[in-house]
PDB file of N, CA and C in Angstrom:
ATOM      1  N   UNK A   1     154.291 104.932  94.271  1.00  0.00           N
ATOM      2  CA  UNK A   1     155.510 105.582  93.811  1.00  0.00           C
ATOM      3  C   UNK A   1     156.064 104.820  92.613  1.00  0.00           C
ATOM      4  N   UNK A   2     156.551 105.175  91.331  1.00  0.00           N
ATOM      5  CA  UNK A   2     156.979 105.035  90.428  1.00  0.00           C
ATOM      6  C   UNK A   2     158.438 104.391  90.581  1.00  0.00           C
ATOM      7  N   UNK A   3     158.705 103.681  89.745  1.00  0.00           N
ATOM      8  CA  UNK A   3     160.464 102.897  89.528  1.00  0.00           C
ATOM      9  C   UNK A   3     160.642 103.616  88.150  1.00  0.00           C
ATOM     10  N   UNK A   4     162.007 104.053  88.875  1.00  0.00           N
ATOM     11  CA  UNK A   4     163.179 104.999  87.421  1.00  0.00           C
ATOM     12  C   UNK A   4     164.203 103.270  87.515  1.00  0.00           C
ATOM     13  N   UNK A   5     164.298 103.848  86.435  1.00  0.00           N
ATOM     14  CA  UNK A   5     165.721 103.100  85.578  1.00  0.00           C
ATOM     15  C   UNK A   5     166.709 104.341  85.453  1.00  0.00           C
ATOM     16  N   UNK A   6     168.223 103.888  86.389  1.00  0.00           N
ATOM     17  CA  UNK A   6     168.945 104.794  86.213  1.00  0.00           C
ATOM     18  C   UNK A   6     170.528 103.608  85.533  1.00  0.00           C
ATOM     19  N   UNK A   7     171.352 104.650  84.679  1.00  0.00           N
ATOM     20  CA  UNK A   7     172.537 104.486  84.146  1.00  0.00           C
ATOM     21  C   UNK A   7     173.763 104.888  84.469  1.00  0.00           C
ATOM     22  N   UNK A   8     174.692 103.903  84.989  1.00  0.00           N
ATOM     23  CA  UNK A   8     175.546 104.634  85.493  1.00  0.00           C
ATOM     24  C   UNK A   8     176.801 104.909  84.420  1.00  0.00           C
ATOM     25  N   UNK A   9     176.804 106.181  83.563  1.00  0.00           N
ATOM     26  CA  UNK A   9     177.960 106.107  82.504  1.00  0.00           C
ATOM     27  C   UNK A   9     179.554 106.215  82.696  1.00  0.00           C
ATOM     28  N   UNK A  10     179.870 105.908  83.863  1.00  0.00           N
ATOM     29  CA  UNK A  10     181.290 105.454  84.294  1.00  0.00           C
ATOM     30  C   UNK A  10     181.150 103.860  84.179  1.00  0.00           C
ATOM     31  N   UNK A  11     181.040 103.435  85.062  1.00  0.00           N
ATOM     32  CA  UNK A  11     180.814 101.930  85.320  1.00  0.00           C
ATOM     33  C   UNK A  11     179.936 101.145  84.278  1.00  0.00           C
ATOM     34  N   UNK A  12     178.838 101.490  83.899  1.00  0.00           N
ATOM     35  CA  UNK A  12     177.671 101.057  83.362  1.00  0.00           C
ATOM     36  C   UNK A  12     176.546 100.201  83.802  1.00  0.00           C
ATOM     37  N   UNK A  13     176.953  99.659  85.075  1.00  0.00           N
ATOM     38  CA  UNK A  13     175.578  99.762  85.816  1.00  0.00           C
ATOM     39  C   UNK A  13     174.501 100.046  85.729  1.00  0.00           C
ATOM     40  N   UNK A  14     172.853  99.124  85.590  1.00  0.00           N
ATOM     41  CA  UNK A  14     171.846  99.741  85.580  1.00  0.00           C
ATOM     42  C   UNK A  14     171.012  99.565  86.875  1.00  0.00           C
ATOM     43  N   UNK A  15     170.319 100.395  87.295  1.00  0.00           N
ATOM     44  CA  UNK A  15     170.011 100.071  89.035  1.00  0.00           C
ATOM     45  C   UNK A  15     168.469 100.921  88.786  1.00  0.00           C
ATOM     46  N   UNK A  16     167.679 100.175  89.268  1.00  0.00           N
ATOM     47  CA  UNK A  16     166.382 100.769  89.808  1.00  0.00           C
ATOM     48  C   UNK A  16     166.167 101.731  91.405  1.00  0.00           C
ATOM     49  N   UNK A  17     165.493 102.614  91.406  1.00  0.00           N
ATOM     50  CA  UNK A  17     165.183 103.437  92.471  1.00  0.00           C
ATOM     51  C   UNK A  17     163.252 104.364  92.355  1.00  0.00           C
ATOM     52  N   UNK A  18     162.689 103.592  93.864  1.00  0.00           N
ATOM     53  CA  UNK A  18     161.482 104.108  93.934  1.00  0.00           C
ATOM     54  C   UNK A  18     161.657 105.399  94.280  1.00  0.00           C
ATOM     55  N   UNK A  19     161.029 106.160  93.807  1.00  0.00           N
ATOM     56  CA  UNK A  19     160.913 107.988  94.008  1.00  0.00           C
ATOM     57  C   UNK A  19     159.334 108.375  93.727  1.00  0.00           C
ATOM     58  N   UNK A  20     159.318 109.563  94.518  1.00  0.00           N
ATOM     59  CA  UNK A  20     158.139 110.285  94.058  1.00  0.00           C
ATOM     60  C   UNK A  20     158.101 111.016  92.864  1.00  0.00           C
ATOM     61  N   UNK A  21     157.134 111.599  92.299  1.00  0.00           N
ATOM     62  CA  UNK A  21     156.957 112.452  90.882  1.00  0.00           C
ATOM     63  C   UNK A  21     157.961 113.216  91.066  1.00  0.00           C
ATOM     64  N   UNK A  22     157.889 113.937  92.371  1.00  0.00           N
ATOM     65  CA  UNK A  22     158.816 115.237  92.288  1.00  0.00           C
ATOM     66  C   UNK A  22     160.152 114.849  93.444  1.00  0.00           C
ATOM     67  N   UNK A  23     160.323 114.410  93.489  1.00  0.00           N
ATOM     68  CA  UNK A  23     162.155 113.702  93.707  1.00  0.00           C
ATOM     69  C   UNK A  23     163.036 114.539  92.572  1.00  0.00           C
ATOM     70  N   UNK A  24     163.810 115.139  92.913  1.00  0.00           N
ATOM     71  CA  UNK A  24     164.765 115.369  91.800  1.00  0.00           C
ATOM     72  C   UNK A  24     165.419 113.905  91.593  1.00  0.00           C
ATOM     73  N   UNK A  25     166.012 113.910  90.200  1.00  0.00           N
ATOM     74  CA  UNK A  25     166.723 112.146  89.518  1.00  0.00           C
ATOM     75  C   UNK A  25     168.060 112.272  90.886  1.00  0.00           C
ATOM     76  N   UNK A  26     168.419 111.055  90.523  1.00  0.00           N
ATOM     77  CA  UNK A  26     169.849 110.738  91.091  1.00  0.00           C
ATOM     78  C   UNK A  26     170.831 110.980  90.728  1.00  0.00           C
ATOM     79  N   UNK A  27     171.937 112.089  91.469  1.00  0.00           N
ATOM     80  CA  UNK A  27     172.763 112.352  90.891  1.00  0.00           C
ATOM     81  C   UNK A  27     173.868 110.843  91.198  1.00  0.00           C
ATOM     82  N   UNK A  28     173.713 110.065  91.575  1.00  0.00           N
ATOM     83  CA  UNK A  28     175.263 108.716  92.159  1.00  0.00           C
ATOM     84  C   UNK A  28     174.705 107.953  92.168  1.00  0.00           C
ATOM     85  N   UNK A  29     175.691 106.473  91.479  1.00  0.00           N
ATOM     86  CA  UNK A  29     175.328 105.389  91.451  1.00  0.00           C
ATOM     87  C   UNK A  29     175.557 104.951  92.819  1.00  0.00           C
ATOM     88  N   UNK A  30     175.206 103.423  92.787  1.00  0.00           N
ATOM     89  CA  UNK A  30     175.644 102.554  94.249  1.00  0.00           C
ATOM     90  C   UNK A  30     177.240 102.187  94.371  1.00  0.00           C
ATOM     91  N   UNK A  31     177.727 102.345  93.523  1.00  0.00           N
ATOM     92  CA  UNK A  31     179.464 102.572  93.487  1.00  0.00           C
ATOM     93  C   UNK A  31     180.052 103.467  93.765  1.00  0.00           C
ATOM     94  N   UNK A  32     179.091 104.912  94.239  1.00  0.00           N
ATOM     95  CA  UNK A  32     179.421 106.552  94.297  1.00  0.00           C
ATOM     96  C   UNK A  32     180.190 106.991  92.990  1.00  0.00           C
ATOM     97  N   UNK A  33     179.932 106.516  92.165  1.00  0.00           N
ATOM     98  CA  UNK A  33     179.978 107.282  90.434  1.00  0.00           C
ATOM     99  C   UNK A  33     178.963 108.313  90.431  1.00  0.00           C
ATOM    100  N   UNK A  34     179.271 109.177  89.975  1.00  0.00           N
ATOM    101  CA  UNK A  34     178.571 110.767  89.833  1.00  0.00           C
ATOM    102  C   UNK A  34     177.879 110.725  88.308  1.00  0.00           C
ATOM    103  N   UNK A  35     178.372 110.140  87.499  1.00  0.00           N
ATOM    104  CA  UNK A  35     177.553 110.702  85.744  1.00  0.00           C
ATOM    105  C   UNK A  35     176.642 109.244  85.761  1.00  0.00           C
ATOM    106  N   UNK A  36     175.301 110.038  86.077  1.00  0.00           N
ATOM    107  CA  UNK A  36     174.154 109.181  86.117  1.00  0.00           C
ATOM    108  C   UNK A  36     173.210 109.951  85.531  1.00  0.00           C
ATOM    109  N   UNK A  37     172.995 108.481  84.779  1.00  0.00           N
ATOM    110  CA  UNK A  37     171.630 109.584  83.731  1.00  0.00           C
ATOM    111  C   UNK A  37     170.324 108.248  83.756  1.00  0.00           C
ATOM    112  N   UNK A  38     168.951 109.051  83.800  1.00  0.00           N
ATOM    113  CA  UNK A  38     167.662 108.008  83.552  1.00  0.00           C
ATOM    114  C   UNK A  38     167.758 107.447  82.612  1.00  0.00           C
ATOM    115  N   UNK A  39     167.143 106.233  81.983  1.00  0.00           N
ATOM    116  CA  UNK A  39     166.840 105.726  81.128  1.00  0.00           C
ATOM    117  C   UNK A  39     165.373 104.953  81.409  1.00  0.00           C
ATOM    118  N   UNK A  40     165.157 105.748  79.937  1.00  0.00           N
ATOM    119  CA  UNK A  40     163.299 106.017  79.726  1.00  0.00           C
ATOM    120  C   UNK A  40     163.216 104.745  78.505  1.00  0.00           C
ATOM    121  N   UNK A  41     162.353 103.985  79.089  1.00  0.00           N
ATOM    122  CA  UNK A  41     161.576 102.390  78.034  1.00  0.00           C
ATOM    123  C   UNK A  41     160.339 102.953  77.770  1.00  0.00           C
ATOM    124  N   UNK A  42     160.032 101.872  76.893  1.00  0.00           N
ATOM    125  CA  UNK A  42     158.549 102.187  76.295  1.00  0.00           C
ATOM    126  C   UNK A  42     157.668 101.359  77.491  1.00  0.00           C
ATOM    127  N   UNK A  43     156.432 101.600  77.639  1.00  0.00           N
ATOM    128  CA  UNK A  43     155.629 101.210  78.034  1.00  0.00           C
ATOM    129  C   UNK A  43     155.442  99.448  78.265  1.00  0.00           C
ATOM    130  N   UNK A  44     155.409  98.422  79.251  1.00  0.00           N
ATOM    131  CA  UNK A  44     155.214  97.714  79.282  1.00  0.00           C
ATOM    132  C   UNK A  44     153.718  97.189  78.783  1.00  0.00           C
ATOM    133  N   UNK A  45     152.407  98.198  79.223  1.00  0.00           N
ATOM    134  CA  UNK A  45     151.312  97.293  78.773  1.00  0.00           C
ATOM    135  C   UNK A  45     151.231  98.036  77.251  1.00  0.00           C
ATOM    136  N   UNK A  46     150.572  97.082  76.363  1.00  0.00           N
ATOM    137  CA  UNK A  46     150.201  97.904  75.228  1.00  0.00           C
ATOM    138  C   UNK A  46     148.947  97.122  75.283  1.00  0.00           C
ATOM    139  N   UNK A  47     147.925  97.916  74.885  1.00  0.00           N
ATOM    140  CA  UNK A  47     146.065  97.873  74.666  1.00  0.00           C
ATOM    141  C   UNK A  47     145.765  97.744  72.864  1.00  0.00           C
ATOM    142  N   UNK A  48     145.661  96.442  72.431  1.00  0.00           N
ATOM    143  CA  UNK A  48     145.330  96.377  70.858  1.00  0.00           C
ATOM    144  C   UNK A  48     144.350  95.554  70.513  1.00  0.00           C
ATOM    145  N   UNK A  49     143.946  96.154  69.569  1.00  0.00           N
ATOM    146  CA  UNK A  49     142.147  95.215  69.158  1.00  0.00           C
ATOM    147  C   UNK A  49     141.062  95.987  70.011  1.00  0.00           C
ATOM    148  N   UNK A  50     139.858  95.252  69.644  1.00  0.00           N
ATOM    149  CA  UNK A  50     138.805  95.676  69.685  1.00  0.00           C
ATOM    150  C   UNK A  50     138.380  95.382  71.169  1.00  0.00           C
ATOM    151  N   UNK A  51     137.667  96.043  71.815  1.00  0.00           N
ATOM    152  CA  UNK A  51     137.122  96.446  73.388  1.00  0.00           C
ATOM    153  C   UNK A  51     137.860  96.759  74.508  1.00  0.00           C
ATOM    154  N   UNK A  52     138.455  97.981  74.086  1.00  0.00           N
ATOM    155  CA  UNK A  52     139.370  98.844  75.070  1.00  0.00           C
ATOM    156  C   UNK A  52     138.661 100.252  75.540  1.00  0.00           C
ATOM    157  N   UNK A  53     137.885 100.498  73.916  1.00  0.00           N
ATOM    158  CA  UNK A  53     137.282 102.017  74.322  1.00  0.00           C
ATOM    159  C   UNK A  53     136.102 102.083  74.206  1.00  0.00           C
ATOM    160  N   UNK A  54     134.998 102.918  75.237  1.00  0.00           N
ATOM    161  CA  UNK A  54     133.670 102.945  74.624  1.00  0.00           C
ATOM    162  C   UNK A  54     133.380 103.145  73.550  1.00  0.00           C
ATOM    163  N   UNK A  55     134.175 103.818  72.536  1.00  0.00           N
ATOM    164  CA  UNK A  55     133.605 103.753  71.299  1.00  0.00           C
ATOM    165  C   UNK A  55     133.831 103.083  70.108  1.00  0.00           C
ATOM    166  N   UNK A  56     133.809 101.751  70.754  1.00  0.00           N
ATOM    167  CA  UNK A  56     134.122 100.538  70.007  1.00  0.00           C
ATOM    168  C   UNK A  56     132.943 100.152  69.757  1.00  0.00           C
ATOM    169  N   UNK A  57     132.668  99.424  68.956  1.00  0.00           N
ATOM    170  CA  UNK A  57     131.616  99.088  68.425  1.00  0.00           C
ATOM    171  C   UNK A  57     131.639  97.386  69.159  1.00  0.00           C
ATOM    172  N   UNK A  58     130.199  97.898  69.322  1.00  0.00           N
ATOM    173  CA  UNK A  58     129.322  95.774  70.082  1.00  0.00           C
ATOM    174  C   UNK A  58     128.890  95.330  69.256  1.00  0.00           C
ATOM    175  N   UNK A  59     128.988  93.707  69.664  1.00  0.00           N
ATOM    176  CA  UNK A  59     128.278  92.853  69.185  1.00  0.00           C
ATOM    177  C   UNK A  59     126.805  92.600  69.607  1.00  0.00           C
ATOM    178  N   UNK A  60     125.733  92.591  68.881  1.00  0.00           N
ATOM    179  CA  UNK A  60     124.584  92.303  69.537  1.00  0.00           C
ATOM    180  C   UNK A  60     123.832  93.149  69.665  1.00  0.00           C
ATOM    181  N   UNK A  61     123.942  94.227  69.473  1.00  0.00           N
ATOM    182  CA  UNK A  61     123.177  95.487  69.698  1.00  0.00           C
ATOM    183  C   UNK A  61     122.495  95.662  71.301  1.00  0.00           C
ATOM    184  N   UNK A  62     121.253  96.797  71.403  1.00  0.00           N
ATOM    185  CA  UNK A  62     120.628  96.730  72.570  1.00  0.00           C
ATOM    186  C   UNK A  62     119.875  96.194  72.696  1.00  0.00           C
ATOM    187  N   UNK A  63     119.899  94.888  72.115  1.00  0.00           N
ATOM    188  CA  UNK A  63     118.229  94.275  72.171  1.00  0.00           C
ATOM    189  C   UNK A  63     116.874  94.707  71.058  1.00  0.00           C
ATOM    190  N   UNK A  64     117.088  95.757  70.236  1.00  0.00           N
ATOM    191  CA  UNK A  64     116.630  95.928  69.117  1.00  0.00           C
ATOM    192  C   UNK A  64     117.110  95.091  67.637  1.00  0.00           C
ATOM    193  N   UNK A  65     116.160  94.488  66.899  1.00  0.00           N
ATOM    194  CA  UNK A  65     116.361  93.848  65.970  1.00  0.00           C
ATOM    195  C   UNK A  65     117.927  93.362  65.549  1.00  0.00           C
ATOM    196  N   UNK A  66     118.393  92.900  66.707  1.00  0.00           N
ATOM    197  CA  UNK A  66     119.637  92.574  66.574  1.00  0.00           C
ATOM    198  C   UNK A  66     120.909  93.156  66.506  1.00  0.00           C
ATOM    199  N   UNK A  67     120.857  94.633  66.670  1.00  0.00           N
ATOM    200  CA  UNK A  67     122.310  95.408  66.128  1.00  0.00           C
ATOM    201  C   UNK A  67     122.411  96.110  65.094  1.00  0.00           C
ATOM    202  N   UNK A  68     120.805  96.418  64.234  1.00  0.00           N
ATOM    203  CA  UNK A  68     120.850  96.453  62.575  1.00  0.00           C
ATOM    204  C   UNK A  68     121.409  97.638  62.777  1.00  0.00           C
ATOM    205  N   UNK A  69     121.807  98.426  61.610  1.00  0.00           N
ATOM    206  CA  UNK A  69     122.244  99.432  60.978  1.00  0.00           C
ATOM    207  C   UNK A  69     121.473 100.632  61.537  1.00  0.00           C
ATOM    208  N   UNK A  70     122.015 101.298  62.461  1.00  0.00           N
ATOM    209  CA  UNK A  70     121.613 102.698  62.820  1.00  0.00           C
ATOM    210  C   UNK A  70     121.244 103.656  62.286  1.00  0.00           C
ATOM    211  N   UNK A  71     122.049 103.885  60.700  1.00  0.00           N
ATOM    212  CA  UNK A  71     121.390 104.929  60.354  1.00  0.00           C
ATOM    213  C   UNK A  71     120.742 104.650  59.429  1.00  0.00           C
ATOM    214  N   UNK A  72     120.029 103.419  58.709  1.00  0.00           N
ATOM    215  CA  UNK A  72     118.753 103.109  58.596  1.00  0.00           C
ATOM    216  C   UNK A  72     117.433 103.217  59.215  1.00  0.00           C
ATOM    217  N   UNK A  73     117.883 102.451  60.696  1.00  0.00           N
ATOM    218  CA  UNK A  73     116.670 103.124  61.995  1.00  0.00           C
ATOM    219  C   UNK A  73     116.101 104.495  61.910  1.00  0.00           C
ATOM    220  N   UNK A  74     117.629 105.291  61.816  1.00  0.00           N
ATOM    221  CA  UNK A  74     117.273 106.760  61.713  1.00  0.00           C
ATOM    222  C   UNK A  74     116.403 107.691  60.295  1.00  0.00           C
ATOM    223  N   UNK A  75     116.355 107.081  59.011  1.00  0.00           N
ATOM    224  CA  UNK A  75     115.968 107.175  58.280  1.00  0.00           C
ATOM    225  C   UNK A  75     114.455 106.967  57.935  1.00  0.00           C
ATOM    226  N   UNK A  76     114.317 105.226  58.764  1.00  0.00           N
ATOM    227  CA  UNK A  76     112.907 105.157  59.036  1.00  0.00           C
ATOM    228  C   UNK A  76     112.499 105.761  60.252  1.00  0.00           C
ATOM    229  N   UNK A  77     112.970 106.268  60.973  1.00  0.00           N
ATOM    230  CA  UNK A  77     112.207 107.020  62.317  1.00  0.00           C
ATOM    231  C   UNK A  77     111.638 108.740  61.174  1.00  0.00           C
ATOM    232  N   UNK A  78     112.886 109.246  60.110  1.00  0.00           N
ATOM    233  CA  UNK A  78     112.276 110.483  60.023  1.00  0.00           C
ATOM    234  C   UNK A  78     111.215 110.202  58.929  1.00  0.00           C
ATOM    235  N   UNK A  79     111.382 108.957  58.351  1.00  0.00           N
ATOM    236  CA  UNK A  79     109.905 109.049  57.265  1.00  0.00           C
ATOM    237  C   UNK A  79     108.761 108.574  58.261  1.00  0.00           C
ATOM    238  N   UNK A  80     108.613 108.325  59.453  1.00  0.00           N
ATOM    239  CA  UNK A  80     107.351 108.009  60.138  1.00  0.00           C
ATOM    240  C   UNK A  80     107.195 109.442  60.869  1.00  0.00           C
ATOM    241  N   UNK A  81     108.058 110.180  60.838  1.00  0.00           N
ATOM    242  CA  UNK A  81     107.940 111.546  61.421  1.00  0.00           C
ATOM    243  C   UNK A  81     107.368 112.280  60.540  1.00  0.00           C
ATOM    244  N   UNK A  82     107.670 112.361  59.376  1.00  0.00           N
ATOM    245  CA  UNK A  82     107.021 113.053  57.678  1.00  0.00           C
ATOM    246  C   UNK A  82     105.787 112.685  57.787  1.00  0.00           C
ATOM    247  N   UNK A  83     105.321 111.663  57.492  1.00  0.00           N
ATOM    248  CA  UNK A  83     104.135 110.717  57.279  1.00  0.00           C
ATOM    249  C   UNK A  83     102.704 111.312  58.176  1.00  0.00           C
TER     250      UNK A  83
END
Protein backbone atom coordinates (compact mmCIF):
# COMPACT_ATOMS: atom_id res chain seq x y z
CA UNK A 1 0.00 0.00 0.00
CA UNK A 2 1.22 3.39 -0.97
CA UNK A 3 1.90 6.63 1.58
CA UNK A 4 -0.07 9.98 0.54
CA UNK A 5 1.19 13.16 1.87
CA UNK A 6 -1.77 15.05 3.02
CA UNK A 7 -2.15 19.10 3.86
CA UNK A 8 -4.06 20.40 6.22
CA UNK A 9 -5.03 24.15 4.83
CA UNK A 10 -6.59 25.42 8.10
CA UNK A 11 -3.94 24.49 10.51
CA UNK A 12 -1.14 23.53 8.12
CA UNK A 13 -0.22 20.37 9.24
CA UNK A 14 1.42 17.78 7.10
CA UNK A 15 0.50 14.09 8.05
CA UNK A 16 1.10 10.87 6.17
CA UNK A 17 -1.67 8.10 5.62
CA UNK A 18 -1.29 4.36 4.14
CA UNK A 19 -4.26 3.76 1.64
CA UNK A 20 -5.02 1.61 -1.14
CA UNK A 21 -5.01 2.82 -4.98
CA UNK A 22 -8.62 3.14 -4.72
CA UNK A 23 -9.31 4.69 -1.16
CA UNK A 24 -10.97 7.85 -1.89
CA UNK A 25 -8.21 10.94 -0.38
CA UNK A 26 -8.98 12.22 3.08
CA UNK A 27 -11.41 14.45 3.59
CA UNK A 28 -9.98 15.56 7.82
CA UNK A 29 -7.00 16.19 9.33
CA UNK A 30 -5.96 14.63 12.86
CA UNK A 31 -7.23 17.95 14.43
CA UNK A 32 -10.79 17.24 12.62
CA UNK A 33 -10.04 20.24 10.12
CA UNK A 34 -12.07 19.50 6.99
CA UNK A 35 -9.94 21.51 3.96
CA UNK A 36 -7.45 18.81 3.24
CA UNK A 37 -5.78 18.55 0.18
CA UNK A 38 -2.79 15.80 -1.16
CA UNK A 39 0.39 16.91 -1.78
CA UNK A 40 2.18 15.24 -4.72
CA UNK A 41 6.53 15.24 -4.60
CA UNK A 42 8.64 14.19 -7.18
CA UNK A 43 9.93 10.90 -7.12
CA UNK A 44 12.45 9.86 -4.56
CA UNK A 45 14.60 7.35 -6.73
CA UNK A 46 16.00 8.91 -9.86
CA UNK A 47 17.95 6.24 -12.42
CA UNK A 48 21.02 8.32 -14.29
CA UNK A 49 23.96 7.17 -16.38
CA UNK A 50 24.74 4.33 -18.12
CA UNK A 51 23.30 0.57 -17.20
CA UNK A 52 19.73 1.01 -16.33
CA UNK A 53 18.30 -0.13 -19.75
CA UNK A 54 18.90 -3.02 -22.04
CA UNK A 55 19.62 -0.85 -24.58
CA UNK A 56 22.56 0.51 -23.25
CA UNK A 57 25.41 -0.22 -24.74
CA UNK A 58 28.38 -2.92 -23.04
CA UNK A 59 31.56 -2.98 -22.47
CA UNK A 60 33.38 -5.92 -23.93
CA UNK A 61 31.29 -7.17 -26.42
CA UNK A 62 30.15 -11.03 -26.75
CA UNK A 63 33.30 -12.45 -26.87
CA UNK A 64 33.85 -11.62 -30.56
CA UNK A 65 36.94 -9.62 -31.44
CA UNK A 66 36.39 -7.57 -28.57
CA UNK A 67 33.16 -5.40 -29.04
CA UNK A 68 34.35 -4.10 -32.61
CA UNK A 69 32.00 -2.10 -34.56
CA UNK A 70 28.84 -3.92 -35.65
CA UNK A 71 28.11 -2.49 -38.57
CA UNK A 72 31.39 -3.18 -40.02
CA UNK A 73 30.85 -7.01 -39.06
CA UNK A 74 27.75 -6.50 -41.01
CA UNK A 75 29.34 -5.15 -44.06
CA UNK A 76 31.94 -7.85 -44.08
CA UNK A 77 29.37 -10.64 -43.51
CA UNK A 78 27.44 -9.16 -46.88
CA UNK A 79 30.71 -8.99 -49.03
CA UNK A 80 31.44 -12.78 -48.04
CA UNK A 81 27.78 -13.33 -48.97
CA UNK A 82 28.45 -11.53 -52.63
CA UNK A 83 31.70 -13.30 -53.09
Amino acid sequence: MPMYEYECLTCGMHFESRQHFGDPPLQQCPHGHRKVRRVFSPPAIVFKGPGFYVTDNRSGGNGRNGGGNKSEEKVVEKEKAVS
